[in-house]
PDB file of N, CA and C in Angstrom:
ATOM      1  N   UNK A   1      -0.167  30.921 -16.666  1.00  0.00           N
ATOM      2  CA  UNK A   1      -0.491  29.587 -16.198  1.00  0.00           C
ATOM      3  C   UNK A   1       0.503  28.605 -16.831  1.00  0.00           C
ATOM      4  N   UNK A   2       1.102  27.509 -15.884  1.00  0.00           N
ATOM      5  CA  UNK A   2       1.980  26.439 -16.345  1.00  0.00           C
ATOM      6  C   UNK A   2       1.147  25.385 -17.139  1.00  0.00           C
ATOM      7  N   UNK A   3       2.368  24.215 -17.818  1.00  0.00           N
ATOM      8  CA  UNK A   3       1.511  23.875 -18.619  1.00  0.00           C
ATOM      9  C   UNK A   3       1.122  22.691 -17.401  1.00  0.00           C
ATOM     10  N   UNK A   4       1.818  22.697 -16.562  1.00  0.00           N
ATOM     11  CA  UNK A   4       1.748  21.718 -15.447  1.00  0.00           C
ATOM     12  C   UNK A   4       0.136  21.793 -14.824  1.00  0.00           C
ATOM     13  N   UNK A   5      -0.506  23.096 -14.342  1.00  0.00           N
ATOM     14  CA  UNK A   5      -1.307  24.035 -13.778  1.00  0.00           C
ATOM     15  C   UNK A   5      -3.057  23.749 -15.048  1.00  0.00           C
ATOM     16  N   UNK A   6      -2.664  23.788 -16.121  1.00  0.00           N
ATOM     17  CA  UNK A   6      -3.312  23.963 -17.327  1.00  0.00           C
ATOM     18  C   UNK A   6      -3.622  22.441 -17.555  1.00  0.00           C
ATOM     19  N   UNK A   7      -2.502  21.311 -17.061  1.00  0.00           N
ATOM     20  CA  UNK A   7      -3.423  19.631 -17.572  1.00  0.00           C
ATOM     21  C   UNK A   7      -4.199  19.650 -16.340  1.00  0.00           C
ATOM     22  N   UNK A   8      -3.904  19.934 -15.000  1.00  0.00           N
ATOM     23  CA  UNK A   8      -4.960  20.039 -14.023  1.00  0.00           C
ATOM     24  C   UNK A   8      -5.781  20.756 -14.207  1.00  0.00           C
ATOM     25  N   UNK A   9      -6.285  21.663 -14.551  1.00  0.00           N
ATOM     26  CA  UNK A   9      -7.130  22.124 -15.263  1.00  0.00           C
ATOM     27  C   UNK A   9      -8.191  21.530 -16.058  1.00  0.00           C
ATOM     28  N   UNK A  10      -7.596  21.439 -16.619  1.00  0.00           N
ATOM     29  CA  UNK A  10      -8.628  20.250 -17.963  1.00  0.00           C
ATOM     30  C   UNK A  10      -8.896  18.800 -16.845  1.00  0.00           C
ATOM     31  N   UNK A  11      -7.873  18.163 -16.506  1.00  0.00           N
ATOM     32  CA  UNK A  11      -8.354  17.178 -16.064  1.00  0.00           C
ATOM     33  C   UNK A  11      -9.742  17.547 -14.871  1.00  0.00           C
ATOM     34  N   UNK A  12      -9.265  18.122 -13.887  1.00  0.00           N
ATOM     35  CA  UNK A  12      -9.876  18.744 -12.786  1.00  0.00           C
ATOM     36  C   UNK A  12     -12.099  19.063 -14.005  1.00  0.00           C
ATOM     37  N   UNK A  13     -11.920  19.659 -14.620  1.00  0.00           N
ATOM     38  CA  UNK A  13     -12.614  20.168 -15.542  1.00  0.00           C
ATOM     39  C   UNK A  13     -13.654  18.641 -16.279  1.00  0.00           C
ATOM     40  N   UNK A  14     -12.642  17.920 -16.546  1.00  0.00           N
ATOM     41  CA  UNK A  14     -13.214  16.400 -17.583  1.00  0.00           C
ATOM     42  C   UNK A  14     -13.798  15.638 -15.987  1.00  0.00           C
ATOM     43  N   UNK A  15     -13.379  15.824 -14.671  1.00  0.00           N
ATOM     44  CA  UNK A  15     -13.769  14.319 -13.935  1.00  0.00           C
ATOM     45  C   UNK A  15     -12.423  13.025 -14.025  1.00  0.00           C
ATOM     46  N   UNK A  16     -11.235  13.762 -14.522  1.00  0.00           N
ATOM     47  CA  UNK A  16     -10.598  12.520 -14.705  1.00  0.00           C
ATOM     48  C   UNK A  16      -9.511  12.727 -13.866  1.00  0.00           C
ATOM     49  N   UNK A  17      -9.046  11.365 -13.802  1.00  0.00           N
ATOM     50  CA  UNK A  17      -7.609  11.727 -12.368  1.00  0.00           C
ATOM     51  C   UNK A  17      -6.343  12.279 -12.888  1.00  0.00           C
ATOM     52  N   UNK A  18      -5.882  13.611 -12.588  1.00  0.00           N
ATOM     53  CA  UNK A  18      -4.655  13.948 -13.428  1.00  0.00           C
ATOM     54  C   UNK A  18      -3.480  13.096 -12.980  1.00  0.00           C
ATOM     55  N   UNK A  19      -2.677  13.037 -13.563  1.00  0.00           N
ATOM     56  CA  UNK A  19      -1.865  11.890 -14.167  1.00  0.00           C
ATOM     57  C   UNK A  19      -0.351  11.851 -13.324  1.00  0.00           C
ATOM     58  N   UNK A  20      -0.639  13.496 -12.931  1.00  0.00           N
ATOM     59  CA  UNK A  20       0.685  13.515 -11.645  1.00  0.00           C
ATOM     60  C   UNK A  20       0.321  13.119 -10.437  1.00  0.00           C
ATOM     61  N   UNK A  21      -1.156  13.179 -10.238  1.00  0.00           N
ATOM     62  CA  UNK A  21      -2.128  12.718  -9.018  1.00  0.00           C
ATOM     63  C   UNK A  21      -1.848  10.620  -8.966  1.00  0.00           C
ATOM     64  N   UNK A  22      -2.493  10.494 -10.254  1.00  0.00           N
ATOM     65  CA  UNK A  22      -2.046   9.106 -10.524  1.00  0.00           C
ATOM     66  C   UNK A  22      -0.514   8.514 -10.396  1.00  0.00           C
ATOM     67  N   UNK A  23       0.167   8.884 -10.639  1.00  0.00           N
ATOM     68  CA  UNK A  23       1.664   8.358 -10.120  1.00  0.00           C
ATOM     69  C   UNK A  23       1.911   8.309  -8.904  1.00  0.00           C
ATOM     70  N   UNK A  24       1.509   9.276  -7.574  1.00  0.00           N
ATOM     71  CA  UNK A  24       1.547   9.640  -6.562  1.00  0.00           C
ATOM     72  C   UNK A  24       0.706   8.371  -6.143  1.00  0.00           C
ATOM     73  N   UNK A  25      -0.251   7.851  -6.283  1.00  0.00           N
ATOM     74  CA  UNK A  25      -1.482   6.970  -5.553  1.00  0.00           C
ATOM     75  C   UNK A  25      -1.212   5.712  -6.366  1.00  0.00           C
ATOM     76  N   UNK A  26      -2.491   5.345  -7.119  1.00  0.00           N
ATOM     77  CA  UNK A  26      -2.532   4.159  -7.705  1.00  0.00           C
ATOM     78  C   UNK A  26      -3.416   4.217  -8.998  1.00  0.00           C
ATOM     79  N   UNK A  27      -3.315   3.422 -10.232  1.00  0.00           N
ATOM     80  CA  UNK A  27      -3.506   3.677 -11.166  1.00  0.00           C
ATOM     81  C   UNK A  27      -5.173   2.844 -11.050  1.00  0.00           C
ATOM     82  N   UNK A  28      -6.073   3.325 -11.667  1.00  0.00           N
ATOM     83  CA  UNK A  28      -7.724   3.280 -11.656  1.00  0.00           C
ATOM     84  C   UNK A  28      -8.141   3.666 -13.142  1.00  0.00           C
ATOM     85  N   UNK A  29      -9.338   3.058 -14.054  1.00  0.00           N
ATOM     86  CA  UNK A  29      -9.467   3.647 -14.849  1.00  0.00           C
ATOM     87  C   UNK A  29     -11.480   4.829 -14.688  1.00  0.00           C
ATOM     88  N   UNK A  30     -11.708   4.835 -12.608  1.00  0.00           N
ATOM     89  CA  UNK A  30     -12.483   5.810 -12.326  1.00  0.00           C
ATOM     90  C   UNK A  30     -12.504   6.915 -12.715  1.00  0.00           C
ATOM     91  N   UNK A  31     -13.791   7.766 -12.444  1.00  0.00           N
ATOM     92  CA  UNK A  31     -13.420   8.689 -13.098  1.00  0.00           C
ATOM     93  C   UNK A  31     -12.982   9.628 -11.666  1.00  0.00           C
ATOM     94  N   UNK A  32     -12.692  10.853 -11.519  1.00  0.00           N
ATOM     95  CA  UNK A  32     -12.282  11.273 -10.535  1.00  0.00           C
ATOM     96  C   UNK A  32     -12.801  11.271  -9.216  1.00  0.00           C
ATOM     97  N   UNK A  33     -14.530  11.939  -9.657  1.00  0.00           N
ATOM     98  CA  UNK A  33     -15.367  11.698  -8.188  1.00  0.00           C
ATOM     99  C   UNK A  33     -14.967  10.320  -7.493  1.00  0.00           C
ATOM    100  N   UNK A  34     -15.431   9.317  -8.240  1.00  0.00           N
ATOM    101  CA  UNK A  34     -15.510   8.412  -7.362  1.00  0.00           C
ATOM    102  C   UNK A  34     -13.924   7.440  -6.927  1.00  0.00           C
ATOM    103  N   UNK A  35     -12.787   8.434  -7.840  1.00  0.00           N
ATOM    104  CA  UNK A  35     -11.608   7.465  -7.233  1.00  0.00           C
ATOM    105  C   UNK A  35     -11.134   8.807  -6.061  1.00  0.00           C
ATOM    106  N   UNK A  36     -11.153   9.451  -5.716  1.00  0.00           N
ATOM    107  CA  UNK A  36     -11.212  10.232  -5.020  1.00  0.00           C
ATOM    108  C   UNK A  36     -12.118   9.254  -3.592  1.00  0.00           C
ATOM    109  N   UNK A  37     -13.371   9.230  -3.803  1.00  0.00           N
ATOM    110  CA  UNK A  37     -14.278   8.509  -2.688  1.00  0.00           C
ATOM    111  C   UNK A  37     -13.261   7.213  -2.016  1.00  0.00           C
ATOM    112  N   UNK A  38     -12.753   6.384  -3.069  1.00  0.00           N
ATOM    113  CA  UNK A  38     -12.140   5.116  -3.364  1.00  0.00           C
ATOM    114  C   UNK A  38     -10.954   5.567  -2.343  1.00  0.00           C
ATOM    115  N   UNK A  39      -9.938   6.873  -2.359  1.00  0.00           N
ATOM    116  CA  UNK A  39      -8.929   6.841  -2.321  1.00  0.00           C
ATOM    117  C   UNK A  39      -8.979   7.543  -0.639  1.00  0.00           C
ATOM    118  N   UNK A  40     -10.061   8.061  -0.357  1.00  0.00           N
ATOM    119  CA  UNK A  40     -10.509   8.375   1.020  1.00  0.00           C
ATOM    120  C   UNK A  40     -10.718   7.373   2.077  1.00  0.00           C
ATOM    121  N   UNK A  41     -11.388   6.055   1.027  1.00  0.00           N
ATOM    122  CA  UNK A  41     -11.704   4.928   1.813  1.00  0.00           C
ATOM    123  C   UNK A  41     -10.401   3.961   2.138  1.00  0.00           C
ATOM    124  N   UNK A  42      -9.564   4.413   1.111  1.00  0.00           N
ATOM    125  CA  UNK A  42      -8.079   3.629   1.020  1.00  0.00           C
ATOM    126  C   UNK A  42      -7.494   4.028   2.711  1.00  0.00           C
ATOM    127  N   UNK A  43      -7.498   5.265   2.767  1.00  0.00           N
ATOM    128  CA  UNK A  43      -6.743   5.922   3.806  1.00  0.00           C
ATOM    129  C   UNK A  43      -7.267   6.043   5.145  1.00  0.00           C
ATOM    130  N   UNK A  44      -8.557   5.679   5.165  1.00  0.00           N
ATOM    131  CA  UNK A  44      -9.300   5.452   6.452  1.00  0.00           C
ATOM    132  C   UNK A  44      -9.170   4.094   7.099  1.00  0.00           C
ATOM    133  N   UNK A  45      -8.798   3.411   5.714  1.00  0.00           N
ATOM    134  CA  UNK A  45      -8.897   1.492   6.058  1.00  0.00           C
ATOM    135  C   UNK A  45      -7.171   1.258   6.699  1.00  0.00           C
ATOM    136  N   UNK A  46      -6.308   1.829   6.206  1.00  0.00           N
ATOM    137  CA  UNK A  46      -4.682   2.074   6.458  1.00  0.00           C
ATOM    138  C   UNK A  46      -4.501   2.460   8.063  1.00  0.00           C
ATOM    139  N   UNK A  47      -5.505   3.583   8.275  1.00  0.00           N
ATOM    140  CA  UNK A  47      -5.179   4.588   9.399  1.00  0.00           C
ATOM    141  C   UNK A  47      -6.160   3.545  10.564  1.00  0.00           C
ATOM    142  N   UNK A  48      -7.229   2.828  10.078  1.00  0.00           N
ATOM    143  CA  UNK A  48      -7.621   1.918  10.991  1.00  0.00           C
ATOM    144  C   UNK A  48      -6.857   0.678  11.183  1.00  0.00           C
ATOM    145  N   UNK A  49      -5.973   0.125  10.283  1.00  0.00           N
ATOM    146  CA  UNK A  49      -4.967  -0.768  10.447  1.00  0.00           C
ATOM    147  C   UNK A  49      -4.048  -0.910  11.062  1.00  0.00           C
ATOM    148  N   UNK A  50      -3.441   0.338  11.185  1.00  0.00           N
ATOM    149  CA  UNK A  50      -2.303   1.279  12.161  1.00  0.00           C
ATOM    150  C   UNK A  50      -2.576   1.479  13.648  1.00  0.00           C
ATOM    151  N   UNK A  51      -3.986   1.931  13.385  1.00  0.00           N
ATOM    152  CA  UNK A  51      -4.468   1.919  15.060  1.00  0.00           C
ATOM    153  C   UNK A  51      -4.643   0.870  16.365  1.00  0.00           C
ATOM    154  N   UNK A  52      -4.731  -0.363  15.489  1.00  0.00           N
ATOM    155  CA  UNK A  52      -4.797  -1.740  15.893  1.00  0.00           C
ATOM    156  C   UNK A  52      -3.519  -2.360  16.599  1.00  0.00           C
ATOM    157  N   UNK A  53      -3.478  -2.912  17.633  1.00  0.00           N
ATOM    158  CA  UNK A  53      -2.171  -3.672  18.003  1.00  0.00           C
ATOM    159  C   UNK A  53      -2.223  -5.230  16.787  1.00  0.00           C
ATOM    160  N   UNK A  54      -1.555  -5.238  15.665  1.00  0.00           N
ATOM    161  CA  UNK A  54      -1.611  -6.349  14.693  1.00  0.00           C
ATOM    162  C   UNK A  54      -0.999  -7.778  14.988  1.00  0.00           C
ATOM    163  N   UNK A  55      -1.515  -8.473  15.809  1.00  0.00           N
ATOM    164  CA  UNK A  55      -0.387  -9.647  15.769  1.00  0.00           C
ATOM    165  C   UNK A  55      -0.982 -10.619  14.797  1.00  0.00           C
ATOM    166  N   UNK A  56       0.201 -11.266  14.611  1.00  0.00           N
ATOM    167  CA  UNK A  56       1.104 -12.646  14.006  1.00  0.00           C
ATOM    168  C   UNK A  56      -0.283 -13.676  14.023  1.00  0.00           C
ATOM    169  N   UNK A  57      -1.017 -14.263  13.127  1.00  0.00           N
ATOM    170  CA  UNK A  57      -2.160 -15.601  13.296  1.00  0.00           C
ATOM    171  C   UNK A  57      -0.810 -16.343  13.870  1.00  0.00           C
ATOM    172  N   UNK A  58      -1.686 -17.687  14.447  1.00  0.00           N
ATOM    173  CA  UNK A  58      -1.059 -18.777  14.760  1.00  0.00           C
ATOM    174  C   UNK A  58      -0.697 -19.614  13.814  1.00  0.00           C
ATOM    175  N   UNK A  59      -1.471 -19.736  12.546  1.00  0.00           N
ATOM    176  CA  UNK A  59      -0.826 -20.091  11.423  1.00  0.00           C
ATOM    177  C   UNK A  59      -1.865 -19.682  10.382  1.00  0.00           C
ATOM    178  N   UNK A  60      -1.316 -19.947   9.240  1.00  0.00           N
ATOM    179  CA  UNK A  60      -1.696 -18.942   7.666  1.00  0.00           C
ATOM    180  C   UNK A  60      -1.325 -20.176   6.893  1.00  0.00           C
ATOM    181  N   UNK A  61      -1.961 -19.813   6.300  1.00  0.00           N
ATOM    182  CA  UNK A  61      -2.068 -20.283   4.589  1.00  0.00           C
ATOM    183  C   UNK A  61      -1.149 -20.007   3.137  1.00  0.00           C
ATOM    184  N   UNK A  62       0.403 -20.047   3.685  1.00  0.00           N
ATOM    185  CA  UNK A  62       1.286 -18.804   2.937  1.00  0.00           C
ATOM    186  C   UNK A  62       0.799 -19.402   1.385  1.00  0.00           C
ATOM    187  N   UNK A  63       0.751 -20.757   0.696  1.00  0.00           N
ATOM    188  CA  UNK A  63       0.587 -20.788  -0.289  1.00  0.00           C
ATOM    189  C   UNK A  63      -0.712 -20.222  -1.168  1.00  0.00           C
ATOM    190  N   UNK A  64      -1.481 -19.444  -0.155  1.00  0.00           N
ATOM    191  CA  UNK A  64      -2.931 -19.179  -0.566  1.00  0.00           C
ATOM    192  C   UNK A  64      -2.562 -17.457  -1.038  1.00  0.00           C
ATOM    193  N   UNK A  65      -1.404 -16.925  -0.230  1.00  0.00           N
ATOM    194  CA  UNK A  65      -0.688 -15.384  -0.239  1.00  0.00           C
ATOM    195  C   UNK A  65      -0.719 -15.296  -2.002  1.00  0.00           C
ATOM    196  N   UNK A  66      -0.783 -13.984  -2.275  1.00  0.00           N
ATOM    197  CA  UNK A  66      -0.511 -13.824  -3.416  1.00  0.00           C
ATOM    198  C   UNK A  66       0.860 -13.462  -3.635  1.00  0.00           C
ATOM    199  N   UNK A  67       1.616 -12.661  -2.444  1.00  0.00           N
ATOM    200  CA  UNK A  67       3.398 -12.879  -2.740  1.00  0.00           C
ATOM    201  C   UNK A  67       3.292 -13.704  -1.352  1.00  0.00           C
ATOM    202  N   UNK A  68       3.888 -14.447  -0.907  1.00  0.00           N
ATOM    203  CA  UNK A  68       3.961 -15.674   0.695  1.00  0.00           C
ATOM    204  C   UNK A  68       5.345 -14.792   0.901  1.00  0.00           C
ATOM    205  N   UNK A  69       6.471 -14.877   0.090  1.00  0.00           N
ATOM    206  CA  UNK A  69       7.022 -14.207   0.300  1.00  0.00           C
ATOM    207  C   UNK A  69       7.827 -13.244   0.789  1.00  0.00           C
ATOM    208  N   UNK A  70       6.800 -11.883   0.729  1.00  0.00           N
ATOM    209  CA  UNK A  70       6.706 -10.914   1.224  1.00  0.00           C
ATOM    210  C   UNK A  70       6.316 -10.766   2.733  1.00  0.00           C
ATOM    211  N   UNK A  71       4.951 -11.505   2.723  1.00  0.00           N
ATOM    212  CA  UNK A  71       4.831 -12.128   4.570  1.00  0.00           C
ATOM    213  C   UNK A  71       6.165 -12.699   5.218  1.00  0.00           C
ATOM    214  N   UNK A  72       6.349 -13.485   4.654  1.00  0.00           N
ATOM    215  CA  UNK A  72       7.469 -14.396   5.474  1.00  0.00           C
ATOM    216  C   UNK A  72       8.818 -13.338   5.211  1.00  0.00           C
ATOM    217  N   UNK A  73       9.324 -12.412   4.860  1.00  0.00           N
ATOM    218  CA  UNK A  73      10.047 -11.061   5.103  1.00  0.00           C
ATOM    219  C   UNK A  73       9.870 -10.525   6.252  1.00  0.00           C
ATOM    220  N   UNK A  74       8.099  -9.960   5.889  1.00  0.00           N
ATOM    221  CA  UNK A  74       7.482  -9.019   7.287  1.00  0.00           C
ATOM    222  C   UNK A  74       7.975  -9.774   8.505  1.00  0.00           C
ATOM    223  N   UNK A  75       7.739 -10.874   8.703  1.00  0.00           N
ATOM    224  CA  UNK A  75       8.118 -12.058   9.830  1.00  0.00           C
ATOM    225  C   UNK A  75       9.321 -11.657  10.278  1.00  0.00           C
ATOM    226  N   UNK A  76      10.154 -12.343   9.462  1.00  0.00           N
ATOM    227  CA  UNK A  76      11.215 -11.806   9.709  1.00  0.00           C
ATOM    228  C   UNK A  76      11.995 -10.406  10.115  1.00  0.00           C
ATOM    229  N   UNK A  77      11.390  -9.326   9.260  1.00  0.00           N
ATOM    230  CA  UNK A  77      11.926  -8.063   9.879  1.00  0.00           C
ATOM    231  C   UNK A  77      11.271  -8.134  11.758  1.00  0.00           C
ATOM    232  N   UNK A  78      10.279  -8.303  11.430  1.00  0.00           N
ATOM    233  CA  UNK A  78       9.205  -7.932  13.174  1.00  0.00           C
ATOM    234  C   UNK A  78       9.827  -8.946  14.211  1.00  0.00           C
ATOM    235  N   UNK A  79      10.572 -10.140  13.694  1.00  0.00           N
ATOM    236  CA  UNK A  79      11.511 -11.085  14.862  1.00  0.00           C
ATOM    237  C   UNK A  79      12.724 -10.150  15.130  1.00  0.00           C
ATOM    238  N   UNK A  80      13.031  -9.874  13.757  1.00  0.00           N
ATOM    239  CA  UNK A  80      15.102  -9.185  14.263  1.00  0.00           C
ATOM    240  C   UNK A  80      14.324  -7.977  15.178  1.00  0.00           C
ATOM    241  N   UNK A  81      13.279  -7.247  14.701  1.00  0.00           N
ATOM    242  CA  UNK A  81      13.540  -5.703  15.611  1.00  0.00           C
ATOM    243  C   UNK A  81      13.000  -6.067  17.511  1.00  0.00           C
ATOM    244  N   UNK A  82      12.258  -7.417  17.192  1.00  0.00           N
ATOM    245  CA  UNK A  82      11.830  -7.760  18.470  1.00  0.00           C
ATOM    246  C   UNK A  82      12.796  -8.131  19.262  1.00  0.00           C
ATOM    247  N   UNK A  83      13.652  -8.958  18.880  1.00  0.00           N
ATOM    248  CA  UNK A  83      14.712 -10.097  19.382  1.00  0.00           C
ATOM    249  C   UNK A  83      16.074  -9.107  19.233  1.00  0.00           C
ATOM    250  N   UNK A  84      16.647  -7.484  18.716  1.00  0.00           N
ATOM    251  CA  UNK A  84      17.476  -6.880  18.540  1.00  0.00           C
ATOM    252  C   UNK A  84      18.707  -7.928  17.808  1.00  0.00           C
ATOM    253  N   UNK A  85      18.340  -8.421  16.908  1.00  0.00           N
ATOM    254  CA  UNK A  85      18.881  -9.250  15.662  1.00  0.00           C
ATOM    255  C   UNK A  85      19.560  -8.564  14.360  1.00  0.00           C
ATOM    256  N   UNK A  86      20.207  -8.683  14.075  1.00  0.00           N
ATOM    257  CA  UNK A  86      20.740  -8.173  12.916  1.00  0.00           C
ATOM    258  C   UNK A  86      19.493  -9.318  11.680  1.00  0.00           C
ATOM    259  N   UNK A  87      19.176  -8.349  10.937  1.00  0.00           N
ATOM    260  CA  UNK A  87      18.191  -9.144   9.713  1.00  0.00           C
ATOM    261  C   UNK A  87      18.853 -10.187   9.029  1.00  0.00           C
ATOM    262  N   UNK A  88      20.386  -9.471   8.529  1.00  0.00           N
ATOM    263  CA  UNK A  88      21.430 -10.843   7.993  1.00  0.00           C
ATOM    264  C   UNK A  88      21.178 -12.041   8.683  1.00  0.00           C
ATOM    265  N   UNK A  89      20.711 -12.132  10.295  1.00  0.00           N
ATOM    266  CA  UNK A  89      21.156 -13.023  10.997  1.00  0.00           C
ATOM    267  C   UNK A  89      19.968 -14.158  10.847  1.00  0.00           C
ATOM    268  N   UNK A  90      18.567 -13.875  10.678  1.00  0.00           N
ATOM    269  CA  UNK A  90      17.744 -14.256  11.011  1.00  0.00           C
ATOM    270  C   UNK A  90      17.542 -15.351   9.772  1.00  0.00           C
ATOM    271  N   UNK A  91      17.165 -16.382   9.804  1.00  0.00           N
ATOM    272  CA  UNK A  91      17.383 -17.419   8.473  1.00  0.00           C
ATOM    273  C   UNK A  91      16.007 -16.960   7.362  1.00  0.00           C
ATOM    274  N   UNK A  92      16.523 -17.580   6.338  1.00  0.00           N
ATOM    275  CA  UNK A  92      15.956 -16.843   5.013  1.00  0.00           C
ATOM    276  C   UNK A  92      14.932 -18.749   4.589  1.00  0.00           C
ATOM    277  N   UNK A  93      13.930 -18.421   4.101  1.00  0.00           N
ATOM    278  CA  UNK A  93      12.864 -19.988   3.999  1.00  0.00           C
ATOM    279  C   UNK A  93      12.655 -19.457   2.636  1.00  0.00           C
ATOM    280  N   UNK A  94      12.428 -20.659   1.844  1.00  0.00           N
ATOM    281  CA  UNK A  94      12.076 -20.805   0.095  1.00  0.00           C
ATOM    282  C   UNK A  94      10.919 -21.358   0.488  1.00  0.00           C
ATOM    283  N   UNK A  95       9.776 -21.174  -0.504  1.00  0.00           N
ATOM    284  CA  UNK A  95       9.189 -22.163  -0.667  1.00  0.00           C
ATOM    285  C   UNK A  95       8.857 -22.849  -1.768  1.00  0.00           C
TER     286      UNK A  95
END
């Protein structure tokens, strides 16, 4: 047995999330059952997000965003691939 094989083991064994599992996902201080439950519900809420045609609100609240940012990126990428834009092209907003 690896020693790789052997911390899953123990962890698998304690209820706790092994730690190569944790790098892969997201860091929790659950114990396994229930970040496991957590991490099922993660991927059902994603795969229902995906399924959705998502459009654009008519307007938002960017200063309420926790990165605004990052939205106003998304924006931007989803105009250039709509409009066949080069991303360079599309203007860049501060706030």
């Amino acid at each position: 047995m690896s020693d790789a094989m052997d911390a899953l083991a123990k962890a698998l064994t304690l209820n706790r999330v092994p730690a190569n599992w944790e790098k892969k996902a997201y860091p929790s201080r659950k114990l396994l059952s229930s970040w496991f439950d957590d991490l099922i519900l993660r991927c059902d809420q994603l795969k229902e997000w995906t399924a959705e045609n998502i459009e654009i609100p008519k307007s938002i609240w960017v200063s309420g965003l926790f990165n605004p940012m990052s939205f106003l990126t998304a924006i931007m990428q989803t105009t250039s691939r709509a409009k066949g834009l080069p991303l360079d092209d599309v203007r860049h907003f501060s706030i």
